[in-house]
Protein backbone atom coordinates (compact mmCIF):
# COMPACT_ATOMS: atom_id res chain seq x y z
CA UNK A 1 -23.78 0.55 4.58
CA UNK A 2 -22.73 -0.70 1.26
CA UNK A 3 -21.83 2.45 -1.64
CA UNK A 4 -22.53 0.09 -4.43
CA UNK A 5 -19.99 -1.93 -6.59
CA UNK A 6 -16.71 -0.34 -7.64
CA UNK A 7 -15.75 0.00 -11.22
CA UNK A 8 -11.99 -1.36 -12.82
CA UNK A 9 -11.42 -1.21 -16.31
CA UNK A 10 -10.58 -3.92 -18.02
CA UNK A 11 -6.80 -3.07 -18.97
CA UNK A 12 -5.79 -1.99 -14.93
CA UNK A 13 -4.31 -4.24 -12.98
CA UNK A 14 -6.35 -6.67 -11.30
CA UNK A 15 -6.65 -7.09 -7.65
CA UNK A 16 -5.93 -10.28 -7.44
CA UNK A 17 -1.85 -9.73 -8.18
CA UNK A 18 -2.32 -12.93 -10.81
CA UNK A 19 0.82 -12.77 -12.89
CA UNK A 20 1.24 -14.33 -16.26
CA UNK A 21 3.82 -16.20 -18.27
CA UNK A 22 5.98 -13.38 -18.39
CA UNK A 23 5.86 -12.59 -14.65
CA UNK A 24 4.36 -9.44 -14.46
CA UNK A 25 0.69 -8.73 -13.22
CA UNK A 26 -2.58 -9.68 -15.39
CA UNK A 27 -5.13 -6.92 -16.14
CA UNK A 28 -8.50 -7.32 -15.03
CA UNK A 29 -10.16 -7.80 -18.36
CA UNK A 30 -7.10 -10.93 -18.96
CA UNK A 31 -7.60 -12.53 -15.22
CA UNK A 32 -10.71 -12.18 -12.81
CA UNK A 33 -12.54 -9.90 -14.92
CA UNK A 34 -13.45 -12.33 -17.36
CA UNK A 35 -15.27 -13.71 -14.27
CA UNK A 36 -16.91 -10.67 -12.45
CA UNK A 37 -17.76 -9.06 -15.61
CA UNK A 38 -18.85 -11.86 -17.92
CA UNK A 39 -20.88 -15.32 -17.71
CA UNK A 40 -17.89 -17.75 -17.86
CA UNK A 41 -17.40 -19.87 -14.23
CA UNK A 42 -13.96 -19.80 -12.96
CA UNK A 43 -12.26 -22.91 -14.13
CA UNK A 44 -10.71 -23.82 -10.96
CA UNK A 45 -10.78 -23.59 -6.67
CA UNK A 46 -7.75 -21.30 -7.22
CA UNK A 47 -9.36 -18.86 -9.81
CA UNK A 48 -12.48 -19.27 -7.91
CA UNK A 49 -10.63 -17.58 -5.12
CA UNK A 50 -8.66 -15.25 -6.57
CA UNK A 51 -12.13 -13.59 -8.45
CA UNK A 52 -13.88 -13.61 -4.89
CA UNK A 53 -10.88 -11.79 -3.55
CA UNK A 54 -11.42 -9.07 -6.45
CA UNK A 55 -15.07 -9.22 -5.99
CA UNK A 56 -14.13 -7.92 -2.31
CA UNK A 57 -12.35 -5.65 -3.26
CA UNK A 58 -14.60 -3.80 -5.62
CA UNK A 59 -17.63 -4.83 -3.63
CA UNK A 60 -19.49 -6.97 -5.41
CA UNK A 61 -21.96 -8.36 -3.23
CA UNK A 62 -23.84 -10.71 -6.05
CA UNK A 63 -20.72 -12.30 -7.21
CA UNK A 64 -19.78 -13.56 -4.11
CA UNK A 65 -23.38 -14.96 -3.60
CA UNK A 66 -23.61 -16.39 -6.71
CA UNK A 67 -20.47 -18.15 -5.79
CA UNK A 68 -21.18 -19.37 -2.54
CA UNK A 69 -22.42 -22.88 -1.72
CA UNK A 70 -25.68 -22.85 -0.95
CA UNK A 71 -25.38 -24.62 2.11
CA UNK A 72 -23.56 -21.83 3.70
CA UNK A 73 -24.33 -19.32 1.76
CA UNK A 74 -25.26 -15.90 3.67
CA UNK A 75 -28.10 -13.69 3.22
CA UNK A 76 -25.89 -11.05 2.52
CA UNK A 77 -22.35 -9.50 2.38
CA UNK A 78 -21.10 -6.63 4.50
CA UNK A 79 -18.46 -4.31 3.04
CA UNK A 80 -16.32 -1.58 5.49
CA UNK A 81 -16.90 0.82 2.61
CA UNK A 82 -13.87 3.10 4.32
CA UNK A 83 -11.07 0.79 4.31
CA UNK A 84 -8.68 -0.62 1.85
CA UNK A 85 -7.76 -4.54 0.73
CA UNK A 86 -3.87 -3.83 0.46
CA UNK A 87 -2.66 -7.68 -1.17
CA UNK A 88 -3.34 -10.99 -1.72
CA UNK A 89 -0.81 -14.06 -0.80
CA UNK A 90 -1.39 -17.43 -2.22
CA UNK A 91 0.25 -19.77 -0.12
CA UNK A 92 -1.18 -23.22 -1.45
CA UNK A 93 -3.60 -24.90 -3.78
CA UNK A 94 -4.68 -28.44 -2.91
CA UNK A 95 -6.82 -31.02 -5.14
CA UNK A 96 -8.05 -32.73 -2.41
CA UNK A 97 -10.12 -34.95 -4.89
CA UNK A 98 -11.51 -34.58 -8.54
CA UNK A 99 -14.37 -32.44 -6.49
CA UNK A 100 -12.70 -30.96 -3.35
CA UNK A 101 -10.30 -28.41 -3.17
CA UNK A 102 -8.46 -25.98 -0.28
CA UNK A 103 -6.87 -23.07 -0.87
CA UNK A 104 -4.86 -21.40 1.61
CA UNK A 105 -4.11 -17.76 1.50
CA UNK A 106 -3.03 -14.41 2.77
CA UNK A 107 -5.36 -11.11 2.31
CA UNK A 108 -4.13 -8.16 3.84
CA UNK A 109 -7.04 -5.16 5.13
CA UNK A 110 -6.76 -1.54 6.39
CA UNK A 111 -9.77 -0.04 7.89
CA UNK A 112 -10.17 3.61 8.00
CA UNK A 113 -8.42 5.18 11.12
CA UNK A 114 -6.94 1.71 12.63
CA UNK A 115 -4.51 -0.43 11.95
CA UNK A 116 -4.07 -2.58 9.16
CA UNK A 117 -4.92 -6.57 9.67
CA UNK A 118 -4.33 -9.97 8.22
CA UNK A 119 -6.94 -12.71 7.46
CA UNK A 120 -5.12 -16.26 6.97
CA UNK A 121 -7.45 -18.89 5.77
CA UNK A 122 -7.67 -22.24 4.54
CA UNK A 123 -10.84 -22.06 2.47
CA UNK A 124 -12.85 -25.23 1.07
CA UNK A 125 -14.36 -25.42 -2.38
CA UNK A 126 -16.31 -28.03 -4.25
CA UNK A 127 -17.19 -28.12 -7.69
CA UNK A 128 -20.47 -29.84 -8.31
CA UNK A 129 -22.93 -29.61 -11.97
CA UNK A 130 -19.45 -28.24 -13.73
CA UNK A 131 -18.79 -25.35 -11.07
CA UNK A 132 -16.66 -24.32 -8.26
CA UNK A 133 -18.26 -23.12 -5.18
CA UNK A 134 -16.74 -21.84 -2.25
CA UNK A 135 -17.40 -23.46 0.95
CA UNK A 136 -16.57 -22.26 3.99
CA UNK A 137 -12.85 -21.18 5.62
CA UNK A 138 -11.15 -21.97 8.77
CA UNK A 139 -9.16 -18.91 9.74
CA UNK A 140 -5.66 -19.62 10.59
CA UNK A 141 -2.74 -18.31 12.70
């Protein structure tokens, strides 16, 4: 059962762990905010990602739908409302073409009384009518 959406204010650190120019970590409002919060499309597979990480992490169930393709798009989202995202890893961005992209990555998870878990995934995006959309993953090893 879902509690809602979480709340981060613009100048915390986002989620994500997106650092800037100067090496050190983005605030929401400056990296996947701009995303969640307002009407702007993330530019890129790799942003694309990075917000839908965020948007699991604060539970936002509509933002991941409304970035899902919508020929695998699910009905809904399910959220362990106890547990805890603990990181994000990027380990590589691929332009596979001007409208394909994979991004592979790292997200770490601890559920409430068990033991934290890993979920290493190659994930496939497409950008069609001037957006990216994510796909579908394979989970790796």
């Amino acid at each position: 059962m879902s509690q809602g959406p979480l709340t981060l204010e613009g100048d915390q650190l986002c989620p994500c762990t997106r650092e800037g120019a100067n090496g050190k970590s983005l605030h929401f409002s400056a990296c996947c905010g701009q995303y969640l919060e307002g009407d702007a499309p993330a530019p890129d597979a790799h942003s694309l990602m990075r917000s839908r990480y965020s948007a699991f992490v604060l539970q936002r169930e509509a933002y991941l739908l409304g970035t899902w393709h919508a020929s695998t798009r699910p009905v809904q989202v399910g959220f362990d409302t106890r547990g805890k995202w603990l990181g994000l890893a990027l380990r590589k961005a691929l332009a596979n073409s001007p409208t394909e992209a994979e991004v592979e990555f790292v997200a770490r998870f601890k559920p409430a009384g068990a033991s934290a878990w890993r979920l290493h995934e190659r994930s496939r995006f497409v950008l069609q009518e001037g957006r990216w959309w994510y796909v579908d993953g394979v989970q790796l090893v």
